[in-house]
C-alpha atoms as a PDB file:
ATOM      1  CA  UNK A   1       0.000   0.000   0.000  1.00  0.00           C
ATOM      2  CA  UNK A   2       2.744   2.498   1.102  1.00  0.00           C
ATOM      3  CA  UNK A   3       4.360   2.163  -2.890  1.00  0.00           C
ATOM      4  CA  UNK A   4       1.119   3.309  -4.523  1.00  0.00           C
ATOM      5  CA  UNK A   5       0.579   6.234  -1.710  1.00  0.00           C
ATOM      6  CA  UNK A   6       4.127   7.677  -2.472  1.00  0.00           C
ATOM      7  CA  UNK A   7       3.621   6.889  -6.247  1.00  0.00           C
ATOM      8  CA  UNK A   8       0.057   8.254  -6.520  1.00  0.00           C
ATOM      9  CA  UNK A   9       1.611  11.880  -4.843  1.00  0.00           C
ATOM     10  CA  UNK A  10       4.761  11.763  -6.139  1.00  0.00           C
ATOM     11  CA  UNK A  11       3.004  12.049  -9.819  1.00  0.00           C
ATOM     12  CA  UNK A  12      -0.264  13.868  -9.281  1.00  0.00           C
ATOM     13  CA  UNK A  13      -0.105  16.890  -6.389  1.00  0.00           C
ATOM     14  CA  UNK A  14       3.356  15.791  -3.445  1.00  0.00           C
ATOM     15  CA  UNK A  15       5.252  19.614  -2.780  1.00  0.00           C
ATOM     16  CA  UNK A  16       8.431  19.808  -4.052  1.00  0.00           C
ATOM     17  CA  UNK A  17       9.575  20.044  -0.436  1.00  0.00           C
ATOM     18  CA  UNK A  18       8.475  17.621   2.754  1.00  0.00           C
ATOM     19  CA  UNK A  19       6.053  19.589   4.578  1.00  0.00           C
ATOM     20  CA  UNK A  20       3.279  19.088   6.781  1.00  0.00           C
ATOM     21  CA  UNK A  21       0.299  19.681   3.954  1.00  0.00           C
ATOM     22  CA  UNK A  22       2.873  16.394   2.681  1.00  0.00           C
ATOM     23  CA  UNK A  23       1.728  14.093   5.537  1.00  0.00           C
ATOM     24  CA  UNK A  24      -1.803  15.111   5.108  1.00  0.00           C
ATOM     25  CA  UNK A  25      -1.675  14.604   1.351  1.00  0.00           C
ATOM     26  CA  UNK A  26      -0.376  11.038   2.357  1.00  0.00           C
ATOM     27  CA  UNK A  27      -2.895  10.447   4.622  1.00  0.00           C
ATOM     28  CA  UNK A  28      -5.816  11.052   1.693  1.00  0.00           C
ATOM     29  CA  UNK A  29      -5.367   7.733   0.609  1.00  0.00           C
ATOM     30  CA  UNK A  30      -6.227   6.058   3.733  1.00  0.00           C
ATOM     31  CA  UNK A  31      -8.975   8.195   4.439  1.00  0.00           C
ATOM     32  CA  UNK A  32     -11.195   7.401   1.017  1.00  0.00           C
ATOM     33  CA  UNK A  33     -10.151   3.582   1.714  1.00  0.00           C
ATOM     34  CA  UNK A  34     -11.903   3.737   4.671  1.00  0.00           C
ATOM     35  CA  UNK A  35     -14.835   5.244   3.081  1.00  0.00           C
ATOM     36  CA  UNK A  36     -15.037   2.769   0.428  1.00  0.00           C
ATOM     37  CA  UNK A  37     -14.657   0.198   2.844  1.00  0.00           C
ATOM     38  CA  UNK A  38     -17.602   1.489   4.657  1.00  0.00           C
ATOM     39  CA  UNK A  39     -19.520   1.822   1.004  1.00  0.00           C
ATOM     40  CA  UNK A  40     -19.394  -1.676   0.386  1.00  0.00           C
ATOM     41  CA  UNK A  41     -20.571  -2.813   4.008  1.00  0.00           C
ATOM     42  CA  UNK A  42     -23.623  -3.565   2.917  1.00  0.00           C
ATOM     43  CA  UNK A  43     -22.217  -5.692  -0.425  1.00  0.00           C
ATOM     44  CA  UNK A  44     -23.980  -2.763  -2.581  1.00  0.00           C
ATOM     45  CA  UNK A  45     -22.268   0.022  -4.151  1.00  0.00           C
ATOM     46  CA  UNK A  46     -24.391   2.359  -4.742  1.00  0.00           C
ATOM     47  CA  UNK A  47     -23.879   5.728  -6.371  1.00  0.00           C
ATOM     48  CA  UNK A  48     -24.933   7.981  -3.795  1.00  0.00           C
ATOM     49  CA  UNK A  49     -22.502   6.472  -1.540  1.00  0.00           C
ATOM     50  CA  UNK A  50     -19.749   7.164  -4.211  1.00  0.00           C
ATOM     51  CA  UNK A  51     -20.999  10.722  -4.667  1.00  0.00           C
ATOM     52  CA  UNK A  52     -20.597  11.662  -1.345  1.00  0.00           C
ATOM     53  CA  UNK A  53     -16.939  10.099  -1.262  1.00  0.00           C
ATOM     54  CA  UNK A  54     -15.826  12.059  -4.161  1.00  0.00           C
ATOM     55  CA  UNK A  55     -17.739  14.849  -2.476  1.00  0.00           C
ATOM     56  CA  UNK A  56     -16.170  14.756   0.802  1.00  0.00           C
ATOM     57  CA  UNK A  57     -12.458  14.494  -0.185  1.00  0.00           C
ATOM     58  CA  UNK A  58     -12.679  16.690  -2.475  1.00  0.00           C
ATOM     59  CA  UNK A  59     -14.159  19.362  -0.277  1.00  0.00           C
ATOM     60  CA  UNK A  60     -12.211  18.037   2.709  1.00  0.00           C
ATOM     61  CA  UNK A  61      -8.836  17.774   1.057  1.00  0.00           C
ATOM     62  CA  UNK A  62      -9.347  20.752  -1.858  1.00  0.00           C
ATOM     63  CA  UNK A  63      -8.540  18.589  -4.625  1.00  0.00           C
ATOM     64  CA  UNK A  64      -9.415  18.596  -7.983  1.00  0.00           C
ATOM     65  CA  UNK A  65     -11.857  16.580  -9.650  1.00  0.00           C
ATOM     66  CA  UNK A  66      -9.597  14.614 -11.672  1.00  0.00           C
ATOM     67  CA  UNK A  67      -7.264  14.374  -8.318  1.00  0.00           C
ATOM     68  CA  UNK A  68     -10.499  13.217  -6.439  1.00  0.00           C
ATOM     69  CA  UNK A  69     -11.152  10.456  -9.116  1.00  0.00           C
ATOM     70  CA  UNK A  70      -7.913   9.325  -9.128  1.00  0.00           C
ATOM     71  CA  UNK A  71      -7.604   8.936  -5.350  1.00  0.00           C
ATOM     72  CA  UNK A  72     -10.913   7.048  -5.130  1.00  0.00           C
ATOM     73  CA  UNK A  73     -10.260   4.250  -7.888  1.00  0.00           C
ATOM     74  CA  UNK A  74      -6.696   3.745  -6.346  1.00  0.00           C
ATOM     75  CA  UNK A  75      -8.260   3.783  -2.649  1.00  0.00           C
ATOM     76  CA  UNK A  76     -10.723   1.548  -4.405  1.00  0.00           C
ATOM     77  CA  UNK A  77      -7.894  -1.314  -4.990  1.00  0.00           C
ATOM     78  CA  UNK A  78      -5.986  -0.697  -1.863  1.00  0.00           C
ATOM     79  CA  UNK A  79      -9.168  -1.428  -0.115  1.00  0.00           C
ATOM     80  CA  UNK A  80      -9.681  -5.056  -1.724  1.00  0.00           C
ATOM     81  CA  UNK A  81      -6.073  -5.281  -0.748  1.00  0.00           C
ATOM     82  CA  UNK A  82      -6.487  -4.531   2.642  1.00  0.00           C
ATOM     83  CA  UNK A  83      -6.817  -7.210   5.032  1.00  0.00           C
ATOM     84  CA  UNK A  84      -8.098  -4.852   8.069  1.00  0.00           C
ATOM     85  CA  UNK A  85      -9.130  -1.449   8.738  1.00  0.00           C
ATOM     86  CA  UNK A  86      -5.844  -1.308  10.735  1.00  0.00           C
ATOM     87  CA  UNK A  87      -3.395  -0.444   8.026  1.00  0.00           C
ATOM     88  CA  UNK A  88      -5.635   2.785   7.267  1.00  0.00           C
ATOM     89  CA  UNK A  89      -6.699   3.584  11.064  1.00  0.00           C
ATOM     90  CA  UNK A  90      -3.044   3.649  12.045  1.00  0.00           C
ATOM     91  CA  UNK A  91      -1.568   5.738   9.586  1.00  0.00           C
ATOM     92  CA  UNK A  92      -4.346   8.480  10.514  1.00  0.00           C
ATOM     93  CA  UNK A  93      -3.704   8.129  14.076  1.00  0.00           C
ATOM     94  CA  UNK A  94      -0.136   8.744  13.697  1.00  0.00           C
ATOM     95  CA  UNK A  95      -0.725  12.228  11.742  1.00  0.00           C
ATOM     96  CA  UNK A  96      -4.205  13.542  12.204  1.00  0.00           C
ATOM     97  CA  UNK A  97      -4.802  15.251  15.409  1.00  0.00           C
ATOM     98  CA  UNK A  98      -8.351  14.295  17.052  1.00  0.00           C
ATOM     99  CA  UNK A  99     -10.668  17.154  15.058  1.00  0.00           C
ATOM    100  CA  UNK A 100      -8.938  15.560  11.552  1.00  0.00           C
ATOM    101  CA  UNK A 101      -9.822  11.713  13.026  1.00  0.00           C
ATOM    102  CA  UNK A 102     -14.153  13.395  13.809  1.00  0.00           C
ATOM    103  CA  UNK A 103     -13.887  14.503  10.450  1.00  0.00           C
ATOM    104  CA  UNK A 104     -13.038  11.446   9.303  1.00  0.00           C
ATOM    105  CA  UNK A 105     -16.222   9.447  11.130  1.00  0.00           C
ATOM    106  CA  UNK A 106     -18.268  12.756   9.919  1.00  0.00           C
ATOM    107  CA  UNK A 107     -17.526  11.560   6.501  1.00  0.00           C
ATOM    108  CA  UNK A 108     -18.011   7.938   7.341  1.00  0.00           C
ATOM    109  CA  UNK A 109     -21.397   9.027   8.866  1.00  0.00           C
ATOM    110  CA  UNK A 110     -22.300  10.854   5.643  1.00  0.00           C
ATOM    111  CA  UNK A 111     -21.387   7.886   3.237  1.00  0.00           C
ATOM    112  CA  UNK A 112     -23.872   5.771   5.685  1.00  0.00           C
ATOM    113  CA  UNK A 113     -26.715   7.888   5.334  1.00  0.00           C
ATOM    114  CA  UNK A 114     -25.913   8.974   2.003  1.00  0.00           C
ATOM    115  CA  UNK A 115     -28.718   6.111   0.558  1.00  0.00           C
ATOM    116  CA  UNK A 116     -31.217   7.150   3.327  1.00  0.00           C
ATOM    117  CA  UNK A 117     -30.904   3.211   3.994  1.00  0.00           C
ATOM    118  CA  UNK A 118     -28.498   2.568   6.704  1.00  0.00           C
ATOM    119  CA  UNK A 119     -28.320  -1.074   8.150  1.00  0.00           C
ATOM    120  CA  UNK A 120     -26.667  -2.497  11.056  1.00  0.00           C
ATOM    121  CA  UNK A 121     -23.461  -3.509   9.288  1.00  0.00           C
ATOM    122  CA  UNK A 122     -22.528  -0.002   8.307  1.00  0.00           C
ATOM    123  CA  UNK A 123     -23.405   1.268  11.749  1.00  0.00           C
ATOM    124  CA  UNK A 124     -20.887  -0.904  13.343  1.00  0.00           C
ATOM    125  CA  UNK A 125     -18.063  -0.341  10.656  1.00  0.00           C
ATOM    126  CA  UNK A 126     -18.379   3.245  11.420  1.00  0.00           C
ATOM    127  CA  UNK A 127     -18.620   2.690  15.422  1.00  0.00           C
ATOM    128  CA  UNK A 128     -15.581   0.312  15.068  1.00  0.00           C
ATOM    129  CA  UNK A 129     -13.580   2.915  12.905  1.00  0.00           C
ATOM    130  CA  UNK A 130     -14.156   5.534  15.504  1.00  0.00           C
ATOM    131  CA  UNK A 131     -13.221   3.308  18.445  1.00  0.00           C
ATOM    132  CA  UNK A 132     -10.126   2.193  16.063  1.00  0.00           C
ATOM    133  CA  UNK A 133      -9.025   6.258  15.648  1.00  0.00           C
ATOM    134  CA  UNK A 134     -10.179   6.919  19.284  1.00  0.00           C
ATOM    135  CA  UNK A 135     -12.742   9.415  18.791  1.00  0.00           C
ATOM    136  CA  UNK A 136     -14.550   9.947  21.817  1.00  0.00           C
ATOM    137  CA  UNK A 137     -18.607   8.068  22.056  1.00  0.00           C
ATOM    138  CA  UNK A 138     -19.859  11.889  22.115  1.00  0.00           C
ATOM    139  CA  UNK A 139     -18.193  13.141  19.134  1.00  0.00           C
ATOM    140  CA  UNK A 140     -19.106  10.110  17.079  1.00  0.00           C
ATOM    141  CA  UNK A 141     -23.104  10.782  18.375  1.00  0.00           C
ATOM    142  CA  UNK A 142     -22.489  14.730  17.403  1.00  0.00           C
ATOM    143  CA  UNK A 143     -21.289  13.777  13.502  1.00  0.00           C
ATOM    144  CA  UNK A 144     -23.954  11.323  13.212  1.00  0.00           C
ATOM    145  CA  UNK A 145     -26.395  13.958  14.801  1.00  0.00           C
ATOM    146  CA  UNK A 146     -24.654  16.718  11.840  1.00  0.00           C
ATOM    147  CA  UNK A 147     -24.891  14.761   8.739  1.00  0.00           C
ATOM    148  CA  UNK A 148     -28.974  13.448   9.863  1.00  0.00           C
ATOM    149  CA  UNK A 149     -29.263  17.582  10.321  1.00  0.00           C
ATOM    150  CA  UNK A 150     -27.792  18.237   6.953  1.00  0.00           C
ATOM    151  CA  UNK A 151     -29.346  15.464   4.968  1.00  0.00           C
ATOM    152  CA  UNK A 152     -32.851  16.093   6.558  1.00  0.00           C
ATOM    153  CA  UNK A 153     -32.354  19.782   5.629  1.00  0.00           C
ATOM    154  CA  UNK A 154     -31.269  18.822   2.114  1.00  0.00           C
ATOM    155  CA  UNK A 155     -33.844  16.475   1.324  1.00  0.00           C
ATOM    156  CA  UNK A 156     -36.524  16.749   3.797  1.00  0.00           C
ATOM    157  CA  UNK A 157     -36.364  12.900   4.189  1.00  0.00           C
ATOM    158  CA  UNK A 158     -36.572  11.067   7.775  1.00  0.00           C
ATOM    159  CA  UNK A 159     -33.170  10.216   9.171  1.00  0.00           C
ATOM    160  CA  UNK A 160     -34.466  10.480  12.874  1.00  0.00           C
ATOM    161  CA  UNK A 161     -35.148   7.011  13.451  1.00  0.00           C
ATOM    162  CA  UNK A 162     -31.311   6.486  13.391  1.00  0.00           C
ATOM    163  CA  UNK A 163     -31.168   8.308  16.381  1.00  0.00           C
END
């Protein structure tokens, strides 16, 4: 996994110099693993759920759209690769402080209830990735809480029996 990371920025958007945006950029990768990991918890990929990945890195991370795609379909392979959620988890612990790691369930949260059909499999990917990146039981409530707020708003649709 760690050859295709430093190929993947080493091509497309690494700073000529080693900086700190560099370990963030780095850490991209992991991230939209994880949320294609928690896509395909329910054995469906559906495009809603891809929509908000590309959505939320892109917006998260400021990259472009071709960047965005590019990150996804190799995140996409290193995911099948992966064996655990640990390879990811750990490499975001190590570099994201704890507001970068609620972001990251906040965007797990909205690729669950991106379908308006959440089941009980992608519920407890995105509890176990929180406990994995040690986000704190209120924090992972409070995104949950956000993106039911924001999708309700958006499409007046019923996300409160989640609750």
């Amino acid at each position: 996994m760690l050859e295709a990371i430093k190929r993947f920025y080493a091509e497309r958007i690494q700073p000529a110099d080693q900086s700190k945006e560099d370990q963030q950029h780095r850490l991209q990768l992991a991230t939209a693993a994880l949320l294609i990991e928690m896509a395909q918890e329910d054995n469906q990929r559906h495009s809603m759920e891809f929509q908000a990945i590309h959505e939320g890195i892109r917006q998260v991370f400021r990259l472009s759209d071709d960047e965005t795609a590019e990150l996804i379909e190799l995140a996409d392979r290193e995911a099948h690769e992966a064996t655990d959620h640990f390879e990811f988890t750990n490499l975001i612990n190590e570099h994201f402080d704890y507001q970068q790691k609620c972001q990251v369930v906040e965007l797990l949260w909205r690729v669950c209830l991106s379908d308006a059909d959440m089941d009980r499999y992608e519920e407890q990917l995105v509890r176990k990735i929180a406990g994995l990146l040690f986000v704190e039981h209120r924090d992972y409530i409070a995104a949950k809480l956000r993106v039911q707020h924001d999708y309700s708003s958006s499409y007046m649709g019923g996300y409160e029996d989640y609750q």
